[in-house]
C-alpha atoms as a PDB file:
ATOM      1  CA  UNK A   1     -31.283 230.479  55.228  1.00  0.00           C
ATOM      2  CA  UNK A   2     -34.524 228.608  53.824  1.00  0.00           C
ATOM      3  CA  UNK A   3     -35.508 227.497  50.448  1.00  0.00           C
ATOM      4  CA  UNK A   4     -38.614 228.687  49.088  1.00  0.00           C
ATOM      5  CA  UNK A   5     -40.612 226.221  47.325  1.00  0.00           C
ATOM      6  CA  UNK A   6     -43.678 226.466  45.631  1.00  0.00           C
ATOM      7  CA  UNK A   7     -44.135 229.970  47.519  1.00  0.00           C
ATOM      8  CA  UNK A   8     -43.103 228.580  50.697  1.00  0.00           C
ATOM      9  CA  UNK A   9     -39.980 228.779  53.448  1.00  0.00           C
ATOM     10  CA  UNK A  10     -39.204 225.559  54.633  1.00  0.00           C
ATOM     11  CA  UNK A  11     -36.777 225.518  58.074  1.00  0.00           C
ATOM     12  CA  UNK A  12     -33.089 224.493  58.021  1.00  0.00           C
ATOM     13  CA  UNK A  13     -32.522 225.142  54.383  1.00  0.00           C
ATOM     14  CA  UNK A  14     -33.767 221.727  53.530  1.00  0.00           C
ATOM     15  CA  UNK A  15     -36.109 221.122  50.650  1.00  0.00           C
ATOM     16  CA  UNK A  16     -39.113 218.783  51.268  1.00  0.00           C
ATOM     17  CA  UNK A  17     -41.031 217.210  48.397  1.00  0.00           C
ATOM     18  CA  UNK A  18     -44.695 217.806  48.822  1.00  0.00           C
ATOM     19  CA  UNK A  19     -47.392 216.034  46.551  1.00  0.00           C
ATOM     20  CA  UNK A  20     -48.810 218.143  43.539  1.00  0.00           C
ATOM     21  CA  UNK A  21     -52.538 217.103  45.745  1.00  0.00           C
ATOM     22  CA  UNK A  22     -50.705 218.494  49.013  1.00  0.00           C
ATOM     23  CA  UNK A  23     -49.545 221.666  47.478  1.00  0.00           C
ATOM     24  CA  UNK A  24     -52.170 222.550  45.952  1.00  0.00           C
ATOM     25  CA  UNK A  25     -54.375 221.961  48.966  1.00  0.00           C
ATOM     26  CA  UNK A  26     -51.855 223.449  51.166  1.00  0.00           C
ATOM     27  CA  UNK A  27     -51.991 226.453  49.065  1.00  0.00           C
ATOM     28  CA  UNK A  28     -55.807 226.748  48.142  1.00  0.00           C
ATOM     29  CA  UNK A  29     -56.355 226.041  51.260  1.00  0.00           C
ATOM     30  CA  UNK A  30     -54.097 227.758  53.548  1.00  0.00           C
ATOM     31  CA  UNK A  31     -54.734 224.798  55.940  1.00  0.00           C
ATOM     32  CA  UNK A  32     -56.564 221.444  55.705  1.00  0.00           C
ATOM     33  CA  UNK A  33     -60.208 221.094  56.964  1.00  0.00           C
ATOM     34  CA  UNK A  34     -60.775 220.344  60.965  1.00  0.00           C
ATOM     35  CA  UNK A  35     -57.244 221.225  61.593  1.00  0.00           C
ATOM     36  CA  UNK A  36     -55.636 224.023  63.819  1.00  0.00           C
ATOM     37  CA  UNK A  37     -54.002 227.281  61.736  1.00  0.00           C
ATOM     38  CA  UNK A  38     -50.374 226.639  60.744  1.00  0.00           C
ATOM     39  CA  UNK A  39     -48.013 228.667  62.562  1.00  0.00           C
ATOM     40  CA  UNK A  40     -45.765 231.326  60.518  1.00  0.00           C
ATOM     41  CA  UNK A  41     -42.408 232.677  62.129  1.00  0.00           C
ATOM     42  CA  UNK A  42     -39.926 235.032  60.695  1.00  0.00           C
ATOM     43  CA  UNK A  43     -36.217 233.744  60.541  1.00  0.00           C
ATOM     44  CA  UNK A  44     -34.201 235.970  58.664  1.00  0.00           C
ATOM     45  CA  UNK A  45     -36.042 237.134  55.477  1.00  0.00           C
ATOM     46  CA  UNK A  46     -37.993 234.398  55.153  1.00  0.00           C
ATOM     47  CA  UNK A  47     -41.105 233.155  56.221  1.00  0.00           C
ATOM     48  CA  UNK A  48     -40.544 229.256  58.406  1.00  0.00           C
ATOM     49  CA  UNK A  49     -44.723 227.391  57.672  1.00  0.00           C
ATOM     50  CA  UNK A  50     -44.780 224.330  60.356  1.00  0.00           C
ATOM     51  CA  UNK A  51     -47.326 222.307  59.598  1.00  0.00           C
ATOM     52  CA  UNK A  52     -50.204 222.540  62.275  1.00  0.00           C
ATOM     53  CA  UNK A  53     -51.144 219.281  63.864  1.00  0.00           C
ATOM     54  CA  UNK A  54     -52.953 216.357  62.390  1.00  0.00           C
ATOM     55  CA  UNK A  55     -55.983 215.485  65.142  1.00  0.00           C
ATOM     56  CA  UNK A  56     -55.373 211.593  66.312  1.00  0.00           C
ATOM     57  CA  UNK A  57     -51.765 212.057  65.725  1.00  0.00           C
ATOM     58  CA  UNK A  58     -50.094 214.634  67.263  1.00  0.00           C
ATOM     59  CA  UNK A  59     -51.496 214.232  70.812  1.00  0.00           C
ATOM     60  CA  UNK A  60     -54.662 215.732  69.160  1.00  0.00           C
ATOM     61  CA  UNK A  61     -58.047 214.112  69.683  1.00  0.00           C
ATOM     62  CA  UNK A  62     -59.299 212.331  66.513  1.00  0.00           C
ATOM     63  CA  UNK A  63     -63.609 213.712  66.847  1.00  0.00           C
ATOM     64  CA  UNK A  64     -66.294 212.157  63.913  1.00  0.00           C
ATOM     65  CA  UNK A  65     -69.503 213.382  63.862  1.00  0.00           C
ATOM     66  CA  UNK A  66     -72.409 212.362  62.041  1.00  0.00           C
ATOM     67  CA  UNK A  67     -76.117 213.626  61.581  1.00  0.00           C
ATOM     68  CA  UNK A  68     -79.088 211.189  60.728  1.00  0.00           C
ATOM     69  CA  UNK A  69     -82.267 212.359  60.210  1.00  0.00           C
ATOM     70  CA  UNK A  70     -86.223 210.545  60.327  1.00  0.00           C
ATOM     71  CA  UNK A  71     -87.788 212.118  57.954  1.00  0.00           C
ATOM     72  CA  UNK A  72     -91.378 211.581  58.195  1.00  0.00           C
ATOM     73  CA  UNK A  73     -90.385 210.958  62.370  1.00  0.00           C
ATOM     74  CA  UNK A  74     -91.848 207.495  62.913  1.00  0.00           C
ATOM     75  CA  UNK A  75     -91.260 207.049  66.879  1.00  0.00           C
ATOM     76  CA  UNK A  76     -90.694 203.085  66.423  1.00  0.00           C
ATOM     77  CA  UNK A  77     -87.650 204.006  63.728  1.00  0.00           C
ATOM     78  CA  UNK A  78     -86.245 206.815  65.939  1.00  0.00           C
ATOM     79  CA  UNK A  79     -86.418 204.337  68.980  1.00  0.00           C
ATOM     80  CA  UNK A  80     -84.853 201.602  67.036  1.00  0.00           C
ATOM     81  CA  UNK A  81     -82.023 203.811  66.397  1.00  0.00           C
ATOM     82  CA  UNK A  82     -81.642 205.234  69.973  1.00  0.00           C
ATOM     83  CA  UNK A  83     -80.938 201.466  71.299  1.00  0.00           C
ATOM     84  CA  UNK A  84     -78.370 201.050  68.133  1.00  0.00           C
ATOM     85  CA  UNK A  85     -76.660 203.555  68.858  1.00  0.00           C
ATOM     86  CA  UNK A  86     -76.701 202.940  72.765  1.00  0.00           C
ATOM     87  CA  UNK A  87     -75.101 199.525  71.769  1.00  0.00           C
ATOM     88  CA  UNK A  88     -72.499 200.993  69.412  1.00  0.00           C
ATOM     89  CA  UNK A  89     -71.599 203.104  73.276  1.00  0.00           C
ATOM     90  CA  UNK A  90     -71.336 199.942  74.781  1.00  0.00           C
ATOM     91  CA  UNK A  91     -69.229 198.654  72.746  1.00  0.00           C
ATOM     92  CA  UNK A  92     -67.189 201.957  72.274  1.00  0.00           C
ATOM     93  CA  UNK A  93     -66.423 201.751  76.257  1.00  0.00           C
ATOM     94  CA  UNK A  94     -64.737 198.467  76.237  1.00  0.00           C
ATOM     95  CA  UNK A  95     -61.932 199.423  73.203  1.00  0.00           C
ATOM     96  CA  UNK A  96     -58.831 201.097  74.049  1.00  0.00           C
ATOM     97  CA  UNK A  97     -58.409 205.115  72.931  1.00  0.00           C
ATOM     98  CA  UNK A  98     -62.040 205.570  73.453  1.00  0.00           C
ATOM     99  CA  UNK A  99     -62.775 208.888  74.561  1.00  0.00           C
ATOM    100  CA  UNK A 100     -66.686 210.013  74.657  1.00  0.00           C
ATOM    101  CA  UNK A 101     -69.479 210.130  72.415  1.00  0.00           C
ATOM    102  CA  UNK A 102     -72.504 211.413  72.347  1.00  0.00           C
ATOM    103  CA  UNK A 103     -76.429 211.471  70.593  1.00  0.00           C
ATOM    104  CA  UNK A 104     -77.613 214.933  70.696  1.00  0.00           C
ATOM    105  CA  UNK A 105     -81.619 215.467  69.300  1.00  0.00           C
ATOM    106  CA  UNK A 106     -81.363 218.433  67.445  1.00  0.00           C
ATOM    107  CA  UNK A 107     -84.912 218.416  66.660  1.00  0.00           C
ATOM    108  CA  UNK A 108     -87.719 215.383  67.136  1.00  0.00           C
ATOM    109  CA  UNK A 109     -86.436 213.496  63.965  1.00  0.00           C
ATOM    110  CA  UNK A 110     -82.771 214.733  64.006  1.00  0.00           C
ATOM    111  CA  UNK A 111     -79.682 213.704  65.654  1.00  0.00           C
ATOM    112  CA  UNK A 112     -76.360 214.225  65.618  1.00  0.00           C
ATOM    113  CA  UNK A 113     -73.462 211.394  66.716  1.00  0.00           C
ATOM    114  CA  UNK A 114     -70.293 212.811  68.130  1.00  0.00           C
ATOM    115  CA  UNK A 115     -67.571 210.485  69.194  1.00  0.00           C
ATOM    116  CA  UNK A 116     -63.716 211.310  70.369  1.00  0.00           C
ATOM    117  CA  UNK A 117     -60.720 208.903  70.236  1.00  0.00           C
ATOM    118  CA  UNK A 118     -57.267 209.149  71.430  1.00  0.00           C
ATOM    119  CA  UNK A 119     -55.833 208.594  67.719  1.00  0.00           C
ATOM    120  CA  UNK A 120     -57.259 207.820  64.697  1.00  0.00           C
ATOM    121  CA  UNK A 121     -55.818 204.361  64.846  1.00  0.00           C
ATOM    122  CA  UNK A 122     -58.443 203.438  67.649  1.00  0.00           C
ATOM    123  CA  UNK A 123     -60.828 205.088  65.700  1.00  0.00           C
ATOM    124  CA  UNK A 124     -60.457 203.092  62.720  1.00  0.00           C
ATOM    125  CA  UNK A 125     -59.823 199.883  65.002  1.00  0.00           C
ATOM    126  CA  UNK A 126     -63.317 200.310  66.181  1.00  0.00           C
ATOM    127  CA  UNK A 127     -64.476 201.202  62.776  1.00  0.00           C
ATOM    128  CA  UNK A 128     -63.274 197.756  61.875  1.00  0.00           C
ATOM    129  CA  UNK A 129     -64.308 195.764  65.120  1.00  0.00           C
ATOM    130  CA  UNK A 130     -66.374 192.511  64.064  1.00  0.00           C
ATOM    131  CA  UNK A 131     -69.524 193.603  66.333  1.00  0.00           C
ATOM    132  CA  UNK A 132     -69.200 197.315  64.939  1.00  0.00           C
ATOM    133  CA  UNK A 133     -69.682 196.482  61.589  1.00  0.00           C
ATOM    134  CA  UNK A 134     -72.502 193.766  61.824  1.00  0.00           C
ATOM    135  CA  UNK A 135     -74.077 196.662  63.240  1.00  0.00           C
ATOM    136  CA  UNK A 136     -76.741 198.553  60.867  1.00  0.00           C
ATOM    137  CA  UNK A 137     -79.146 201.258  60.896  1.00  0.00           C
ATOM    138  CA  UNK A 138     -82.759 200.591  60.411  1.00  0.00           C
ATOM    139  CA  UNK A 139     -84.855 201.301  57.022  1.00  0.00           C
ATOM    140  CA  UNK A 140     -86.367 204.705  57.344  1.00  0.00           C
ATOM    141  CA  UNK A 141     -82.861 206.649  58.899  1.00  0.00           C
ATOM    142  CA  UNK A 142     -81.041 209.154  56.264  1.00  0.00           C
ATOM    143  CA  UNK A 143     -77.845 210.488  57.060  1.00  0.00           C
ATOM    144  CA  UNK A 144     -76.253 213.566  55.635  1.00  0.00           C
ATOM    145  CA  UNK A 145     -72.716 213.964  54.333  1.00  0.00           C
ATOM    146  CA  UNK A 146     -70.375 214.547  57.001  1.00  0.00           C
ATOM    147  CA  UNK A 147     -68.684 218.160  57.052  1.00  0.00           C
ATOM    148  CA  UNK A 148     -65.260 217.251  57.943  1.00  0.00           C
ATOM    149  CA  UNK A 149     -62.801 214.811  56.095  1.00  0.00           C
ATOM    150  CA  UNK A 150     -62.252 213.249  59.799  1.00  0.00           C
ATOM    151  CA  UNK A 151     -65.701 211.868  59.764  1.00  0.00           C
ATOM    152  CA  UNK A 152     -67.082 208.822  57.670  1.00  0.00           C
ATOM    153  CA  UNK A 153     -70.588 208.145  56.258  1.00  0.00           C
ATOM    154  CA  UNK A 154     -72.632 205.418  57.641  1.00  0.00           C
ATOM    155  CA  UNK A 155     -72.800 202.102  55.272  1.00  0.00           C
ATOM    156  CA  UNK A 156     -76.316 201.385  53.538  1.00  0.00           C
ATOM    157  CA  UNK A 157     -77.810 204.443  55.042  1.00  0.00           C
ATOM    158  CA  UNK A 158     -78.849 206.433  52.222  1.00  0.00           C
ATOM    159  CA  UNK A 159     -77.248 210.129  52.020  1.00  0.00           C
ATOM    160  CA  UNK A 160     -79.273 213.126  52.035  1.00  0.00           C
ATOM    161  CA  UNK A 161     -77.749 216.898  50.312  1.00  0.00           C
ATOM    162  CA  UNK A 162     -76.927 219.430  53.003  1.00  0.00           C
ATOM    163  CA  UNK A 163     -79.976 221.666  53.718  1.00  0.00           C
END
């Protein structure tokens, strides 16, 4: 049999303490951001909730993405941050769980930055690497606030509001 708890079956009959932030996000929620649907089975009467699985964790490929954005598209500023961000590859390729990345121009003065680790731990190793975070964008680049929790906002790049 399971024990319901805060609305929930959990498997085996064993309770599991959750956070009051993790219930109530599990529960708002149904699931967090960025990650696969939980998966619901019957047992019995009750209703078993595994937990889906966390990207960079559970085999799962950890993916940040970022958009910058020109605004008044000065070519020497957008050029500038074509050969950063060609470095920051460079650099990407030698460190273990590296995956792919990629610049994408979604218009003249806007780009997006996708890049894919084997776990989050590589991820945030390379987030941390010396030569990573020497590494600055140049005045005149704006980013806007990442959609998912998975990615991070550049440092001293000034944030724009979603459009």
């Amino acid at each position: 049999s399971s024990t319901a708890r805060g609305g929930l079956a959990l498997p085996h009959g064993k309770p599991k303490t959750m956070s009051a932030f993790a219930a109530v996000q599990f529960q708002v929620a149904g699931v967090v951001a960025a990650r696969a649907p939980a998966k619901a089975t019957r047992r019995g009467s009750s209703v078993v909730v595994r937990a889906a699985p966390k990207p960079g964790v559970d085999g799962v490929p950890y993916t940040a993405s970022n958009t910058f954005i020109v605004p008044d598209g000065d070519a020497t500023i957008i050029q500038r941050f074509q050969e950063e961000m060609a470095a920051r590859q460079a650099l990407m390729k030698t460190l273990p769980g590296f995956t792919s990345c990629k610049l994408t121009a979604d218009s003249g003065n806007e780009f997006t930055f996708e890049q894919e680790w084997t776990t989050k731990q590589a991820y945030e190793d390379y987030m941390n690497h010396p030569q990573r975070r020497k590494s600055h964008l140049a005045a005149g680049i704006y980013q806007y606030m990442p959609k998912n929790k998975w990615s991070v906002p550049e440092n001293f790049t000034p944030i724009l509001p979603r459009k």
